[in-house]
N, C-alpha and C. Protein backbone atom coordinates (compact mmCIF):
# COMPACT_ATOMS: atom_id res chain seq x y z
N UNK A 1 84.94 61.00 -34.18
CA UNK A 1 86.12 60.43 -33.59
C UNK A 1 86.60 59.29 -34.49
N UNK A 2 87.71 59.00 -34.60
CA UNK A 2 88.47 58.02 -35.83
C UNK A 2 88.57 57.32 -34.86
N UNK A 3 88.45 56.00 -35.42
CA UNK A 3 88.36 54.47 -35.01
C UNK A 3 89.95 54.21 -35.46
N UNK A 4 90.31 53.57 -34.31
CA UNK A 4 92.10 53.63 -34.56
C UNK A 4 92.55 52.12 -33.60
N UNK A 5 91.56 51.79 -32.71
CA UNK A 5 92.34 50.85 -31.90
C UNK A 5 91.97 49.13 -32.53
N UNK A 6 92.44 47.96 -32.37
CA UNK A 6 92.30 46.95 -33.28
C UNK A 6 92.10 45.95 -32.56
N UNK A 7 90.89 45.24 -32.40
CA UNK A 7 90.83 43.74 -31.28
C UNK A 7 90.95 42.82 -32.54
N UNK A 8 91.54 41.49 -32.04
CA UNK A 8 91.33 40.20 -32.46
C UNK A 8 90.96 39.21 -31.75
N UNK A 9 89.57 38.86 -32.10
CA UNK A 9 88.85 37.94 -31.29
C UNK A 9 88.78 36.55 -32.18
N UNK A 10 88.79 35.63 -31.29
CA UNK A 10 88.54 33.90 -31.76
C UNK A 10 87.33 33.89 -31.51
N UNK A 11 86.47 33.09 -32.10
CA UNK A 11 84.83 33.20 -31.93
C UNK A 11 84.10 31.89 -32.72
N UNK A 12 83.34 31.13 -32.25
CA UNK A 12 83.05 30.29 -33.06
C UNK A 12 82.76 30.65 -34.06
N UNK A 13 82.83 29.89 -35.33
CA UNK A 13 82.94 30.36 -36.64
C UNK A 13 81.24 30.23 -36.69
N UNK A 14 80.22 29.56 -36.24
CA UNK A 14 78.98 29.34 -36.55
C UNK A 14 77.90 30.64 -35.88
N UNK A 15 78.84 30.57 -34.65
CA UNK A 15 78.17 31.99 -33.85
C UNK A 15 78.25 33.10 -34.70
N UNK A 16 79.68 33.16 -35.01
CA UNK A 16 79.49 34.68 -35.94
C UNK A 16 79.27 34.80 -37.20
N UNK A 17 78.95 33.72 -38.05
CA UNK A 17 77.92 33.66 -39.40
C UNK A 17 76.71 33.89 -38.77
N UNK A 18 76.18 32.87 -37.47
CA UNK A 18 74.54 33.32 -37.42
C UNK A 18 74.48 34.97 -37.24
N UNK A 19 75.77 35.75 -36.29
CA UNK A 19 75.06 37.04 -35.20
C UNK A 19 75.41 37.91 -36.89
N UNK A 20 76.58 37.03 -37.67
CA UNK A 20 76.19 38.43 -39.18
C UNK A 20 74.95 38.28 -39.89
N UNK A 21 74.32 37.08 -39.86
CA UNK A 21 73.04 36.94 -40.45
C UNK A 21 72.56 38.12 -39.78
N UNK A 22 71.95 37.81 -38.38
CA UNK A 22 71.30 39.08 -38.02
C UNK A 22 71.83 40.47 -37.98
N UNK A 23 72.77 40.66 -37.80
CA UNK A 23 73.42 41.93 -37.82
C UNK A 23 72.77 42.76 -39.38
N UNK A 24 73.08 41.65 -39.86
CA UNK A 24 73.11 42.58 -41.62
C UNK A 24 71.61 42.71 -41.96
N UNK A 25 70.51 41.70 -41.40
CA UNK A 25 69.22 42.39 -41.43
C UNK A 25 68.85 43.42 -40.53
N UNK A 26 69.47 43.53 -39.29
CA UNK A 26 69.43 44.89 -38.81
C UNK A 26 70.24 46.29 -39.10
N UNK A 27 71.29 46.17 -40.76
CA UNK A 27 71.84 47.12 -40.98
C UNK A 27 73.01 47.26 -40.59
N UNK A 28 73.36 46.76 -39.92
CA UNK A 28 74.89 46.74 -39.10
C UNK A 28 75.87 45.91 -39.45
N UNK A 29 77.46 46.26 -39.29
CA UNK A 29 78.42 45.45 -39.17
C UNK A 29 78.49 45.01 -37.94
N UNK A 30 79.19 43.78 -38.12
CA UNK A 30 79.86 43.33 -36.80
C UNK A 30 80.65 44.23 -36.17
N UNK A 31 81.62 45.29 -36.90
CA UNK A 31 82.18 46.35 -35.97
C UNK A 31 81.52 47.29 -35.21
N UNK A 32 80.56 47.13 -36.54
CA UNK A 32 79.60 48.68 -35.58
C UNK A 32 78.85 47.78 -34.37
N UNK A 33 78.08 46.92 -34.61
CA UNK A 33 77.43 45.90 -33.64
C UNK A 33 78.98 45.90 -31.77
N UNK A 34 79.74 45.26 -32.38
CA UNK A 34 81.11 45.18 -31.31
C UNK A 34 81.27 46.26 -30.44
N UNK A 35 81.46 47.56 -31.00
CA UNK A 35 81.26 49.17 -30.72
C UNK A 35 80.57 49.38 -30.07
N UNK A 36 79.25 49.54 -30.19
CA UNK A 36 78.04 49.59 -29.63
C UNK A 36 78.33 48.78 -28.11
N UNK A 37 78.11 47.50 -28.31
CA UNK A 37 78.86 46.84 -27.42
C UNK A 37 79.20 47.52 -26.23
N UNK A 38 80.68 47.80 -26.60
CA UNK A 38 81.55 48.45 -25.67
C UNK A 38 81.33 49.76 -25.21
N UNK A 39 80.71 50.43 -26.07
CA UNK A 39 79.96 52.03 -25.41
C UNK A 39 78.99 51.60 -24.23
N UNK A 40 78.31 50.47 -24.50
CA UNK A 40 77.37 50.13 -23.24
C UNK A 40 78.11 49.78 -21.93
N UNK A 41 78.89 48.78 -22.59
CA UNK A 41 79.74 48.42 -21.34
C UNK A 41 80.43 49.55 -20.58
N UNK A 42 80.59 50.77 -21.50
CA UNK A 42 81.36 52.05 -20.13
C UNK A 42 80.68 52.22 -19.69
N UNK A 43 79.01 52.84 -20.49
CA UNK A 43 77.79 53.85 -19.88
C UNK A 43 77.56 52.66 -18.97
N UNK A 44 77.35 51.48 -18.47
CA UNK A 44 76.30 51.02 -17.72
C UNK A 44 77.75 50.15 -16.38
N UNK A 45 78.93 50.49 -17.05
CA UNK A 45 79.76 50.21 -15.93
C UNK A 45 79.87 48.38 -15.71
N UNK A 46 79.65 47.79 -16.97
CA UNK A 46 78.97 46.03 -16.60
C UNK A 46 78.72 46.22 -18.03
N UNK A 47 78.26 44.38 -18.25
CA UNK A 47 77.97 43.84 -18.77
C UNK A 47 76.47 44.79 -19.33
N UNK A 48 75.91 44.82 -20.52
CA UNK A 48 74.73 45.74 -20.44
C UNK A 48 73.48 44.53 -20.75
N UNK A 49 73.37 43.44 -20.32
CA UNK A 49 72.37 42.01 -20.48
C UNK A 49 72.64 41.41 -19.20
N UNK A 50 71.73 40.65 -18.98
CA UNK A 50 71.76 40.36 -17.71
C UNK A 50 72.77 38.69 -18.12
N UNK A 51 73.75 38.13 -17.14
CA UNK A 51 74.49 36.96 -17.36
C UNK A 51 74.33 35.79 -16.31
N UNK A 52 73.43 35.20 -16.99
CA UNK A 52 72.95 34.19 -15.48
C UNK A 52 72.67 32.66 -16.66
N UNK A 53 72.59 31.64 -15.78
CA UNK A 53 72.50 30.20 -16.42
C UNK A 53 71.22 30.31 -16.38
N UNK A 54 70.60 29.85 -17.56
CA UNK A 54 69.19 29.97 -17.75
C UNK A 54 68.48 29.20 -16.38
N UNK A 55 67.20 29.60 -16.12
CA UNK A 55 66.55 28.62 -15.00
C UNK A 55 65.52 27.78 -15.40
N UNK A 56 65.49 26.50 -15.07
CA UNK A 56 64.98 25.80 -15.75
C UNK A 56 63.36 25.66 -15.12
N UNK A 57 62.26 25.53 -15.73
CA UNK A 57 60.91 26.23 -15.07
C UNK A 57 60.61 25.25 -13.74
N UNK A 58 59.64 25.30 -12.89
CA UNK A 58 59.58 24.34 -11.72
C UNK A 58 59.18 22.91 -11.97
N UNK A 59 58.49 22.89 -12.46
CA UNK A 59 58.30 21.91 -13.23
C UNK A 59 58.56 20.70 -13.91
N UNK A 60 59.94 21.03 -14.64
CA UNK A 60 61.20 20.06 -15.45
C UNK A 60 62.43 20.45 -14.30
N UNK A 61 62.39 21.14 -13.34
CA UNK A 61 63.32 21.48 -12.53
C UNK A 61 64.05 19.98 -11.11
N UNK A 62 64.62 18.77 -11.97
CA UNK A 62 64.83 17.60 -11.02
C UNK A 62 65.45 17.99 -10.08
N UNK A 63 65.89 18.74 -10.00
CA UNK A 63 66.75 19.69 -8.77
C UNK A 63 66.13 19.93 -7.51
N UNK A 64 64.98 20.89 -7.94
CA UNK A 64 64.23 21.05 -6.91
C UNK A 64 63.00 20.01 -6.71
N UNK A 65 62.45 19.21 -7.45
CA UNK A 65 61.84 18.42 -7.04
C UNK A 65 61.82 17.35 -5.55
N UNK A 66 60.46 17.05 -5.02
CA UNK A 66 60.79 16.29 -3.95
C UNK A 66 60.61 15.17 -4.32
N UNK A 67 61.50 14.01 -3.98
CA UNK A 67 61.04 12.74 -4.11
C UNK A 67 59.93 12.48 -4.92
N UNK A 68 58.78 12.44 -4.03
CA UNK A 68 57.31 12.35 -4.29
C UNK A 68 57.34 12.85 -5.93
N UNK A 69 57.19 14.09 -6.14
CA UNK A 69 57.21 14.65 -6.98
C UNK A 69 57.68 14.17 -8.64
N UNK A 70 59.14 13.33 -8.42
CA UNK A 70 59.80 13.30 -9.20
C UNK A 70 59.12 11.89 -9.38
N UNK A 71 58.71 11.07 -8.90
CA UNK A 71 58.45 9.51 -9.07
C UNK A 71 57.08 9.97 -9.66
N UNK A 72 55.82 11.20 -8.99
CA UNK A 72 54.77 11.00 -9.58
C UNK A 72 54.85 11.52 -11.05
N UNK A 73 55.59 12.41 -11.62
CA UNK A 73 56.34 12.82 -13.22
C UNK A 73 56.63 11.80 -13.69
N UNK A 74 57.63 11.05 -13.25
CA UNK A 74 58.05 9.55 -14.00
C UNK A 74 57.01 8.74 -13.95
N UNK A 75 56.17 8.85 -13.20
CA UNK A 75 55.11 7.47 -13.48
C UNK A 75 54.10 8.08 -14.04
N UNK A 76 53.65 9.34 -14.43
CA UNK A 76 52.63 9.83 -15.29
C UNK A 76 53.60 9.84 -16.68
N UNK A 77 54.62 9.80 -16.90
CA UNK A 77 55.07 9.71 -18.28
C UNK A 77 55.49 8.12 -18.63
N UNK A 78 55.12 7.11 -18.15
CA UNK A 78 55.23 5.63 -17.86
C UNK A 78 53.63 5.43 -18.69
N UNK A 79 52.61 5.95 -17.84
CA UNK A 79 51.67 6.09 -18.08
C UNK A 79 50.98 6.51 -19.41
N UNK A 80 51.78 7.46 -19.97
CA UNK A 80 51.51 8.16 -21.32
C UNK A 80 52.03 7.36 -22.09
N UNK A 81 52.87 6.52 -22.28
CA UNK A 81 53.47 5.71 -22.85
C UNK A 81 53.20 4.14 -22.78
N UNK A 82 52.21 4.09 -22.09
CA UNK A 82 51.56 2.76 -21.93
C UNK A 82 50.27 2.98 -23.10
N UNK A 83 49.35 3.94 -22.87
CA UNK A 83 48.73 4.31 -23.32
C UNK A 83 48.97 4.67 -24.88
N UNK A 84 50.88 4.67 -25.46
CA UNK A 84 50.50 5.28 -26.77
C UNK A 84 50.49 6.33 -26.91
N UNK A 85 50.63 7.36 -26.18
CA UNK A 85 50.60 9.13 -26.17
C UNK A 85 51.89 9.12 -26.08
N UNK A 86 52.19 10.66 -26.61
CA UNK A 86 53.58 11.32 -26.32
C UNK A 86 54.10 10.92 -27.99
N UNK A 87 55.61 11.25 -28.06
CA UNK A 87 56.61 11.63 -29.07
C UNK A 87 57.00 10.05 -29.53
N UNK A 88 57.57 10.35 -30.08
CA UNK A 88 58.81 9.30 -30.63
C UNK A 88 59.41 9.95 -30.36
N UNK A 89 60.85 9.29 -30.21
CA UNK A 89 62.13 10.19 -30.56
C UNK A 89 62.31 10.99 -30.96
N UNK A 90 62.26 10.23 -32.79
CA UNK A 90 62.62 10.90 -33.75
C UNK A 90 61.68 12.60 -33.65
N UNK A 91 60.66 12.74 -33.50
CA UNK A 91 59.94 13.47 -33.17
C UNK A 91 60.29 14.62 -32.05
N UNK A 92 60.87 13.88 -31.21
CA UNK A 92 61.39 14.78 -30.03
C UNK A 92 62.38 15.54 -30.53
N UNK A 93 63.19 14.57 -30.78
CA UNK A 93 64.51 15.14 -31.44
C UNK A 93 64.69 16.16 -32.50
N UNK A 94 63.69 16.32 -33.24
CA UNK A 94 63.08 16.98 -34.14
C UNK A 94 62.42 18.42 -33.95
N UNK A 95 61.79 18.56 -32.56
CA UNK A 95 61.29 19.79 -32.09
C UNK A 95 62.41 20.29 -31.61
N UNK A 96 63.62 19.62 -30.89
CA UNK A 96 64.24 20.21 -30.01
C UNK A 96 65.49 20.87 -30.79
N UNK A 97 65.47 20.12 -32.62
CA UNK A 97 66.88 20.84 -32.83
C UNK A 97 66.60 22.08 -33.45
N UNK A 98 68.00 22.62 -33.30
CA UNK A 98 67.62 24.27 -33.19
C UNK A 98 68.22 24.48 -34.54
């Protein structure tokens, strides 16, 4: 079947250097990658990935925390830091950039 119809998409310019990085170690164009895409989206009638806001584990979750909970976290990391344990910043900041 001849490829005949033409999208123009705006896209962050950083997103779609990284997804051609990967694309092109998996062999693919971004068209063919896009394509693919959209064949899923008929066969599966939807989105073909699941689309939800990540959940954040129970744990780091201040949301659901109770009171109690959230003061005994803050005062065991009060604690670690009295003591000299834990990150620096710079350190933190450092694991976390992507």
């Amino acid at each position: 079947m001849q490829k005949s119809a033409t999208l123009n998409l705006r896209v962050d310019p950083e997103v779609k250097s990284s997804a051609e990085t990967v694309l092109s170690q998996l062999g693919l164009s971004m068209s063919t990658a896009v394509d693919m895409f959209l064949r899923q989206v008929s066969l599966t009638g939807g989105i073909p990935f699941k689309v939800s806001l990540p959940e954040a584990p129970r744990q780091l979750d201040v949301d659901r925390m109770t009171d109690a909970e959230l003061i005994s976290k803050l005062n065991a990391g009060l604690a670690q830091l009295d003591a000299g344990e834990g990150l620096s910043l710079d350190d933190a900041v450092e694991m976390l950039a992507i």
